[in-house]
Protein backbone atom coordinates (compact mmCIF):
# COMPACT_ATOMS: atom_id res chain seq x y z
CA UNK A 1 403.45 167.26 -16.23
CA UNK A 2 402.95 165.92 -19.60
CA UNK A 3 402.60 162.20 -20.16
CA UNK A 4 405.00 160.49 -22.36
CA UNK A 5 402.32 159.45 -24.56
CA UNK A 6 401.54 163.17 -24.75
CA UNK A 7 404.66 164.18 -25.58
CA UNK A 8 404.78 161.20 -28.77
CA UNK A 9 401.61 162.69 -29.97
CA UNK A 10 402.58 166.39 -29.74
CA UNK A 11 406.06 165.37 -31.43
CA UNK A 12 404.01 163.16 -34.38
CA UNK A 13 401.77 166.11 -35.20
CA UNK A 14 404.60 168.64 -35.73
CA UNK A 15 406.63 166.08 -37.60
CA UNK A 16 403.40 165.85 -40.13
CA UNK A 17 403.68 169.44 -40.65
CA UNK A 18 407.70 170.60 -41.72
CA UNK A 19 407.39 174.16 -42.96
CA UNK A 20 410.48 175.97 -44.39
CA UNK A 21 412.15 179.21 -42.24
CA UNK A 22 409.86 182.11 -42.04
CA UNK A 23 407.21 180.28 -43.15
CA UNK A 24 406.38 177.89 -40.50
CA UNK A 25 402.65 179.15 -40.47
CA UNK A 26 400.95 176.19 -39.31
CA UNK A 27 403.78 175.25 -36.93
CA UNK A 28 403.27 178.51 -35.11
CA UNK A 29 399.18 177.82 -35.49
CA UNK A 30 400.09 174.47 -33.75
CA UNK A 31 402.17 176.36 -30.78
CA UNK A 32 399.82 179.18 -30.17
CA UNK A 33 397.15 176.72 -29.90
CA UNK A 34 399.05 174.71 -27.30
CA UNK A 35 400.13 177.78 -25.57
CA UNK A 36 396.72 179.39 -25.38
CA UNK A 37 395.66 176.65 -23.35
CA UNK A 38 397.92 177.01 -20.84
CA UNK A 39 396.86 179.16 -17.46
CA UNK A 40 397.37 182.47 -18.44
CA UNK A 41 398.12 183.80 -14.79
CA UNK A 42 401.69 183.49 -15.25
CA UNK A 43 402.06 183.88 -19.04
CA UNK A 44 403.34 187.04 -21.18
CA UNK A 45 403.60 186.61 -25.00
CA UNK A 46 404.93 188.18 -27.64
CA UNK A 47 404.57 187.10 -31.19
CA UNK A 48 406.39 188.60 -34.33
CA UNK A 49 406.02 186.88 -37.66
CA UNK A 50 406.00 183.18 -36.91
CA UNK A 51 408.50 183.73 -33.83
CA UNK A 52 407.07 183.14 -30.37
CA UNK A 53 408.52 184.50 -27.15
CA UNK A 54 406.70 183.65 -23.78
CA UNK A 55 407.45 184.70 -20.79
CA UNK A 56 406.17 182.60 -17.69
CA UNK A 57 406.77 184.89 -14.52
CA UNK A 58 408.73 183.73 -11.71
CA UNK A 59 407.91 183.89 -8.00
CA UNK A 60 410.36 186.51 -7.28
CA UNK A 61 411.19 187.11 -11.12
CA UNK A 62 415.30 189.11 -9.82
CA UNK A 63 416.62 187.01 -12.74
CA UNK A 64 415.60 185.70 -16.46
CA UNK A 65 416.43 182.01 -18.14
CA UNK A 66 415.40 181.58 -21.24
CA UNK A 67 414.91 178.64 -23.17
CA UNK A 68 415.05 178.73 -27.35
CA UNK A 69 413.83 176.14 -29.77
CA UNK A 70 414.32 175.93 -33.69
CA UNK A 71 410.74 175.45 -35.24
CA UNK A 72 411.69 175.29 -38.82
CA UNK A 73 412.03 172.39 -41.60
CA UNK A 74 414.04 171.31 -44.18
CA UNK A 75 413.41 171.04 -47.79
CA UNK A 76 414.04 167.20 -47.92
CA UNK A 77 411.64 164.79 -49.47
CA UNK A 78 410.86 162.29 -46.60
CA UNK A 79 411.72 158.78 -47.11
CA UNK A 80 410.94 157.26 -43.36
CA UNK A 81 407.44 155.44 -43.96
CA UNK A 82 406.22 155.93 -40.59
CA UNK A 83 402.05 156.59 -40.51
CA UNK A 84 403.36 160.13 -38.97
CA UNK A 85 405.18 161.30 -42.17
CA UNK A 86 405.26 164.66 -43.84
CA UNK A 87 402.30 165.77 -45.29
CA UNK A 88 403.80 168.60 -46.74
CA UNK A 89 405.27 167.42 -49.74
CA UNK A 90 409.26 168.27 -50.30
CA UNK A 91 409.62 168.80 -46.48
CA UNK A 92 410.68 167.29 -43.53
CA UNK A 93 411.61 167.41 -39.75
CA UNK A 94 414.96 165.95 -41.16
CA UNK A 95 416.80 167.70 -37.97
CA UNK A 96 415.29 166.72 -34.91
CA UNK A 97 413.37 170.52 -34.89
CA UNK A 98 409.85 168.74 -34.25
CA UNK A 99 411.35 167.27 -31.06
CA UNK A 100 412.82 170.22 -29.71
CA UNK A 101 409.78 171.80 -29.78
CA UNK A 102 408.04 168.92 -28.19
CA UNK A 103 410.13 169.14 -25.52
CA UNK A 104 410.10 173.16 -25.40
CA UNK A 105 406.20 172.94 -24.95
CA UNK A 106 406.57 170.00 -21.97
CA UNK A 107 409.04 172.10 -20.03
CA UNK A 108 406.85 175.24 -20.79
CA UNK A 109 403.76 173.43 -19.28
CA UNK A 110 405.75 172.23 -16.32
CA UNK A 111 406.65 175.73 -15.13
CA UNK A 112 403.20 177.25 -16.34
CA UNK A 113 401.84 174.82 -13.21
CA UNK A 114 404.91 175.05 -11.22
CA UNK A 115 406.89 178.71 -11.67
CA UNK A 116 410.05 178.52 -10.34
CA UNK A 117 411.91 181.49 -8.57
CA UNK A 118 412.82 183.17 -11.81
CA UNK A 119 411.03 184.19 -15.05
CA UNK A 120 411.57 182.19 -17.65
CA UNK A 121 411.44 183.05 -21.23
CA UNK A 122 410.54 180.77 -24.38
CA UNK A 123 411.98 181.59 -28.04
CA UNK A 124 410.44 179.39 -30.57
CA UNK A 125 412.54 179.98 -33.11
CA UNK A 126 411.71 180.13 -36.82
CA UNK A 127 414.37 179.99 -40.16
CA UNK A 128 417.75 178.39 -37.86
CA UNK A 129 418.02 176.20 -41.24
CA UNK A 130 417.90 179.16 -43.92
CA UNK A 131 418.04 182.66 -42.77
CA UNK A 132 419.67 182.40 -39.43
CA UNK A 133 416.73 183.54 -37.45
CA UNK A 134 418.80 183.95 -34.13
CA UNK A 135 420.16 186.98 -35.65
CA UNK A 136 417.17 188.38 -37.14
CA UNK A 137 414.97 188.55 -34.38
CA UNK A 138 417.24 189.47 -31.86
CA UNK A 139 418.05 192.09 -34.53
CA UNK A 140 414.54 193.19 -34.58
CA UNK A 141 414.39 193.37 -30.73
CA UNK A 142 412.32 190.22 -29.43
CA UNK A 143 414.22 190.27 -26.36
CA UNK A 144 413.82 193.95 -25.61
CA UNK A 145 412.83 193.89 -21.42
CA UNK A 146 413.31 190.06 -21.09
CA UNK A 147 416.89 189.93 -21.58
CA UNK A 148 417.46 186.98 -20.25
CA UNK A 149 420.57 186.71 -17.78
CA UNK A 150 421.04 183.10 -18.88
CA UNK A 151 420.43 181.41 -22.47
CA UNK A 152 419.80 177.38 -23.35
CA UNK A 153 419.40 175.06 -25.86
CA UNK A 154 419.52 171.32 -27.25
CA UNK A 155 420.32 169.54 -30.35
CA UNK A 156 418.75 166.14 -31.11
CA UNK A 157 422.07 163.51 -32.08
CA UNK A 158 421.27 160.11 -33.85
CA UNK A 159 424.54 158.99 -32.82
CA UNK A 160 424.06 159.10 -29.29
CA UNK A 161 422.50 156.85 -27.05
CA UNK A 162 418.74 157.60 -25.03
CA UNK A 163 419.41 159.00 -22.21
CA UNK A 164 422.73 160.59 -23.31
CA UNK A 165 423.35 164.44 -22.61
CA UNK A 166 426.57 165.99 -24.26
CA UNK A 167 428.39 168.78 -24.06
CA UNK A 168 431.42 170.95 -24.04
CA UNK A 169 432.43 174.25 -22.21
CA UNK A 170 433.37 176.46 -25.34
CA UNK A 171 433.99 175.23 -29.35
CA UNK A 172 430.71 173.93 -29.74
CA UNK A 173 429.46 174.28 -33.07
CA UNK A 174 430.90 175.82 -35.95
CA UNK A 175 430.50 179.09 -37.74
CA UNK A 176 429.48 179.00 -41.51
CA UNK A 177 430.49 182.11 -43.64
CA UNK A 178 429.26 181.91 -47.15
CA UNK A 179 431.13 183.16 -49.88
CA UNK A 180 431.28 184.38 -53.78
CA UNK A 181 434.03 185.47 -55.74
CA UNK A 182 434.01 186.57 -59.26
CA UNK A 183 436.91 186.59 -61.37
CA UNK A 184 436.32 188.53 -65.04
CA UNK A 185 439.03 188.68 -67.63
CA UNK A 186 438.54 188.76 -71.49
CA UNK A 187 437.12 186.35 -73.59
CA UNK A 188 438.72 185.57 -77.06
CA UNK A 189 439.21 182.54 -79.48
CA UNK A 190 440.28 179.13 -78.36
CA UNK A 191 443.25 179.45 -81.06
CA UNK A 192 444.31 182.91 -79.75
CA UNK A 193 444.86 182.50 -76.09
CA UNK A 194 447.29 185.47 -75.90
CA UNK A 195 444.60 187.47 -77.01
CA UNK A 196 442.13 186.97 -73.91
CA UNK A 197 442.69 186.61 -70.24
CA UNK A 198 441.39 183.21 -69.17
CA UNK A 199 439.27 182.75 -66.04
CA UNK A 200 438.86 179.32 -66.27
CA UNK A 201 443.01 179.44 -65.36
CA UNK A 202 442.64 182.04 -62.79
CA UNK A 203 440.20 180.13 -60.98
CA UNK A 204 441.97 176.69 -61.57
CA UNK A 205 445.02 178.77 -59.34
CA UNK A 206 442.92 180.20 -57.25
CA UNK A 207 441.36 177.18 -56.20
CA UNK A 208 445.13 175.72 -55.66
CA UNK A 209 446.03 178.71 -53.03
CA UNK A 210 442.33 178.36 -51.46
CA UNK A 211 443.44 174.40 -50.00
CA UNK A 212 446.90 176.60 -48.63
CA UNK A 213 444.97 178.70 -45.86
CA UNK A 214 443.76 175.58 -44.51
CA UNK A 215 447.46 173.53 -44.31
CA UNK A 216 449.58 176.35 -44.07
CA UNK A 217 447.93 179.32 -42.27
CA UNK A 218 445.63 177.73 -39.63
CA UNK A 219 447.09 175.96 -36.51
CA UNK A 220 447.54 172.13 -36.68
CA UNK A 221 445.82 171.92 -33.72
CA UNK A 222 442.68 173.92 -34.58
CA UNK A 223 440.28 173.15 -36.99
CA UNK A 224 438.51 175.06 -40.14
CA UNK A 225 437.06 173.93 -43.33
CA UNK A 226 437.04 176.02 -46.48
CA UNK A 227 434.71 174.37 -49.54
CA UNK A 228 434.21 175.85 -52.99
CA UNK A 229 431.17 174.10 -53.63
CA UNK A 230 430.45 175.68 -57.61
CA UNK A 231 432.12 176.68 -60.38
CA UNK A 232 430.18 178.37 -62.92
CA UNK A 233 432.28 179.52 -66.33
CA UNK A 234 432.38 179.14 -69.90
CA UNK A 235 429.71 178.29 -72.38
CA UNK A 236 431.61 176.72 -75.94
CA UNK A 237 434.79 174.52 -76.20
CA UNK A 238 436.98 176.91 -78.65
CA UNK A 239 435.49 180.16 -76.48
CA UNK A 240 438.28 181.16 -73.52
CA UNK A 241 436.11 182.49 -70.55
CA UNK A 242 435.99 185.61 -69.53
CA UNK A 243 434.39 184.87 -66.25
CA UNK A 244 434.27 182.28 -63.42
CA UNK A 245 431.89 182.74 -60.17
CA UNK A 246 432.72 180.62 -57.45
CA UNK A 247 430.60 179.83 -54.13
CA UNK A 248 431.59 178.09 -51.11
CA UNK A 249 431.49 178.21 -47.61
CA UNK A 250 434.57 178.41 -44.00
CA UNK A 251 433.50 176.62 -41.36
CA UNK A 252 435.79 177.53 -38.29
CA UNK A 253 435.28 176.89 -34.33
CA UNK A 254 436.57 180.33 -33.30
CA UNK A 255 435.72 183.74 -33.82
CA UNK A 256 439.30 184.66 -34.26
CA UNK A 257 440.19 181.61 -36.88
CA UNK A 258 436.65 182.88 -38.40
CA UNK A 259 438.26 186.48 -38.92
CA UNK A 260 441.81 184.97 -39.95
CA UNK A 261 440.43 182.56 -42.67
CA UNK A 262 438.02 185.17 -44.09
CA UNK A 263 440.98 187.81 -44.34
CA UNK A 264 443.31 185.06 -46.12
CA UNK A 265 440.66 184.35 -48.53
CA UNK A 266 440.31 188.22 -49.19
CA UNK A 267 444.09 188.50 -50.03
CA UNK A 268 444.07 185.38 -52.22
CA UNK A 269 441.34 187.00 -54.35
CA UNK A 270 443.23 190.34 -53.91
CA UNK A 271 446.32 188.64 -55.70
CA UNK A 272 444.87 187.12 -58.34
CA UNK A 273 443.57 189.95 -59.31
CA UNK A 274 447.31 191.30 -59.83
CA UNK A 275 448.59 188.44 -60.55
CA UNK A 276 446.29 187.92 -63.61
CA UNK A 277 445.42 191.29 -64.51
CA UNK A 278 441.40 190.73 -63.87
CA UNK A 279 438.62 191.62 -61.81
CA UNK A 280 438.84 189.57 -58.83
CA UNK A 281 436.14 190.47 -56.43
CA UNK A 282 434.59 188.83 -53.29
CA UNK A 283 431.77 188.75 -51.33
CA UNK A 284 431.58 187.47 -47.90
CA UNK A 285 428.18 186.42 -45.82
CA UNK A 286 428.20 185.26 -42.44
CA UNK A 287 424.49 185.49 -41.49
CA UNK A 288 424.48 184.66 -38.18
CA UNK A 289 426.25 181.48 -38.40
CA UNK A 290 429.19 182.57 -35.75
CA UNK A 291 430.93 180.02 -34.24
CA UNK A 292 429.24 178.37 -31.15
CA UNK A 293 430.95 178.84 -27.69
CA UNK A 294 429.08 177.53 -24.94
CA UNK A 295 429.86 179.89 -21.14
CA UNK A 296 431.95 178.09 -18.84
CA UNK A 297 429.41 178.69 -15.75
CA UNK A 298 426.36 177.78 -17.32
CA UNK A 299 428.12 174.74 -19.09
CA UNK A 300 429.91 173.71 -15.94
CA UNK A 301 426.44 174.03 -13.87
CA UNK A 302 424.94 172.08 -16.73
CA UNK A 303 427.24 169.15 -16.80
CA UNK A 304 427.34 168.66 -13.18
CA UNK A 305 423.66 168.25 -13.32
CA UNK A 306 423.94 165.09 -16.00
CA UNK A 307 426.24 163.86 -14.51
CA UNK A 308 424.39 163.97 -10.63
CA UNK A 309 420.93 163.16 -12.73
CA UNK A 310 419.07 160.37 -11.87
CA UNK A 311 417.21 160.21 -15.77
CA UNK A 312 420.18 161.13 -18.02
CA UNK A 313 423.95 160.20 -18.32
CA UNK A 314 426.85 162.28 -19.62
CA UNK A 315 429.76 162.68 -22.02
CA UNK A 316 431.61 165.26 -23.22
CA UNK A 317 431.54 165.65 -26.78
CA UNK A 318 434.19 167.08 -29.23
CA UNK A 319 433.61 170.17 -31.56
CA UNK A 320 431.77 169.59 -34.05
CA UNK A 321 431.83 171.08 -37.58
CA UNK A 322 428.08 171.75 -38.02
CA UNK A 323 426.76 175.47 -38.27
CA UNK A 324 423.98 176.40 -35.69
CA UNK A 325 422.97 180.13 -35.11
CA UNK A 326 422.45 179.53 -31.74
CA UNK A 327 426.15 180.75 -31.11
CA UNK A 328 424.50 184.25 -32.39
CA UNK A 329 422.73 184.41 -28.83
CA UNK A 330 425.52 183.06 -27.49
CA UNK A 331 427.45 185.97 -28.20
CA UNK A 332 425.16 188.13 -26.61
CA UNK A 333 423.81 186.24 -23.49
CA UNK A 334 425.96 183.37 -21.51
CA UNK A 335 424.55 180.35 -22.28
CA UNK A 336 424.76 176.33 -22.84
CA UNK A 337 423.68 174.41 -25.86
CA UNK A 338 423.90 170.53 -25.67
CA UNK A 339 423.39 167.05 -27.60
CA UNK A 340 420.51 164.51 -26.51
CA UNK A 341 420.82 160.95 -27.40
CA UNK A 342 418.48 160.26 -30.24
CA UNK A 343 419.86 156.52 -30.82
CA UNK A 344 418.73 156.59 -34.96
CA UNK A 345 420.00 154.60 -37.93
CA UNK A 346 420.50 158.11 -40.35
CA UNK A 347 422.52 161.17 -39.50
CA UNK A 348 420.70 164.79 -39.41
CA UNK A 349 420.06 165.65 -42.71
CA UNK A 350 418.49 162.39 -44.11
CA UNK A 351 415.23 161.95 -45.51
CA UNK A 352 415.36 158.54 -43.21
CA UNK A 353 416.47 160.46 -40.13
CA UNK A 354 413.91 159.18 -37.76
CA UNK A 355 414.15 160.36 -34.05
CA UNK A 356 413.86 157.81 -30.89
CA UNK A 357 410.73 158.61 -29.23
CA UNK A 358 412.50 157.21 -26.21
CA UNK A 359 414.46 160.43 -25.79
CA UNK A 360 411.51 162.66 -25.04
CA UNK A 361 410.72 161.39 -21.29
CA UNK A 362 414.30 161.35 -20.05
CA UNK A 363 415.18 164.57 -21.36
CA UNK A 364 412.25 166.47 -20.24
CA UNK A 365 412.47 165.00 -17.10
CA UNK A 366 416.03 166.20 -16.80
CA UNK A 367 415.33 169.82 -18.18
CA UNK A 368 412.89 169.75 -15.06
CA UNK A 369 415.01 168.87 -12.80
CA UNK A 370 417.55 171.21 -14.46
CA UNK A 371 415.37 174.45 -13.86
CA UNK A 372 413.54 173.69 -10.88
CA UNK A 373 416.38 173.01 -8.60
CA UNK A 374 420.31 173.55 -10.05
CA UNK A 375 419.60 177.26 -11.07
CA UNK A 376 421.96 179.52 -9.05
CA UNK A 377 422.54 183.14 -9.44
């Protein structure tokens, strides 16, 4: 087993090098190296761009776990001052992605020296940040013949205390659909309004009905977010615009209140459209930002560990609005993702967003615990 001075310097040398999605070259240079060192009696891998998937076979090997990590950085100029800081400059491990893959490479030593009963498959994942990776490589068939039967996962939380494990059986996580609508009309003379069709109006009503699907068309009691997030229209002060693009983003906790929020904001376009006698198109893309819903077996299995663990505590946390493209697995394999207590000033995000090294020894010694003895089948 790793030492926890190990697992500091393993976590300080990816935090030096943030990389952005599908371009985390020396991150995977950094995990190949650490994985080619392992013993190789018990080790498949697969590699395909920067993704990694190892597979370290089980005694009996009947079922599959698998374990995924995000590997990627953000494009945040790092304001922290630690001696460990980026040295790539404009990035940074602003979201906790250098500790999951710490952690990721402790439990992956751990059962290279100690297989368990089942195989157990590694995803270091690259682009969760940018391109929702989760999607694309399970797209392009990384799993094929290691589907695993079970699927997990952690998130770093600054809010949380060390020691802290949190989680929820279904709403997770949110999922984040991107949109862009266009609206073109005719442009004309400031003084002769009659004789154009004015975006910059359209858009002004459209935006109105938008902040409608939310308070009239959504249950009270669930919860969705709808942002238009840019405006882009008109170029002179006497010259009526004859087209408005707008960009924004739903954030919903269901698949279903995904569906019904996205087909609102369709119809809205649709009837401005009529309503103002222009071009009113949209375009809608999800990614692979689906909404997060954690299994009820696995999660249920999961907290009943933390809470019987002798290195971690538990809570159950509330849904949270943040995207995560985990829930794209999720949709395809039963599986948990949870919080870890990261106890730091700065939420996820900031360029002062510092981790507490004091998570790393708990947790791993947990996610041991976890897979060597409360797996059931």
């Amino acid at each position: 087993m790793v030492t926890e001075e190990e697992l500091k310097s393993i976590r300080r040398a990816l935090h030096k090098i943030p990389e952005i999605g599908l371009k985390e070259y020396k991150t995977h240079e950094y995990l190949m190296t650490f994985i080619r060192h392992l013993p190789t009696e018990h080790l498949e891998i697969r590699v395909d761009e920067t993704a990694i998937l190892v597979k370290v076979k089980g005694i009996v090997g009947k079922h599959t776990v698998a374990w995924r990590t995000d590997i990627d950085g953000l494009p945040i100029i790092e304001k922290t001052k630690v001696d460990f800081s980026s040295e790539h400059a404009g990035y940074m491990h602003a979201c906790g992605h250098d500790v999951h893959m710490t952690l990721a490479l402790g439990l992956l030593h751990y059962l290279c020296h100690h297989p368990i009963e089942h195989d157990v498959v590694f995803f270091f994942q690259p682009a969760e940040e940018n391109e929702a990776g989760a999607k694309r490589y399970f797209e392009r068939e990384i799993f094929k013949g290691w589907e695993p039967d079970e699927i997990y996962a952690l998130h770093v939380n600054p809010s949380l205390p060390i020691g802290m494990i949190s989680t929820r059986v279904g709403s997770f996580a949110a999922g984040d659909c991107e949109f862009r609508i266009c609206l073109k009309g005719k442009s004309g003379h400031g003084a002769s309004p009659h004789l154009a069709n004015d975006m910059i109006v359209a858009s002004a009503s459209l935006i109105q009905q938008v902040q409608s699907i939310v308070s009239r068309n959504v249950n009270p009691l669930e919860e969705a977010v709808i942002t238009i997030g840019s405006i882009h229209g008109g170029e002179a002060t006497n010259v009526i615009a004859d087209e408005v693009t707008l960009r924004g983003s739903i954030r919903t906790l269901t698949p279903e209140l995904n569906l019904l929020t996205q087909n609102r904001l369709k119809t809205l376009v649709k009837g401005i459209g009529i309503s103002y006698d222009c071009d009113a198109t949209i375009e809608l893309d999800q990614k692979g930002y689906v909404p997060v819903i954690n299994n009820k077996k696995t999660t249920n299995r999961l907290i009943e560990a933390a809470k019987n663990s002798q290195f971690v505590q538990f809570e159950e946390c509330s849904p949270a609005l943040i995207a995560e493209d985990f829930g794209y697995l999720l949709a395809h394999f039963p599986g948990t993702i949870f919080w870890v207590g990261a106890e730091c000033e700065y939420p996820l995000h900031n360029e002062k967003m510092l981790v507490n090294e004091g998570c790393l020894m708990p947790t791993l010694e947990f996610l041991i615990e976890y897979f060597t003895s409360k797996l059931t089948f």
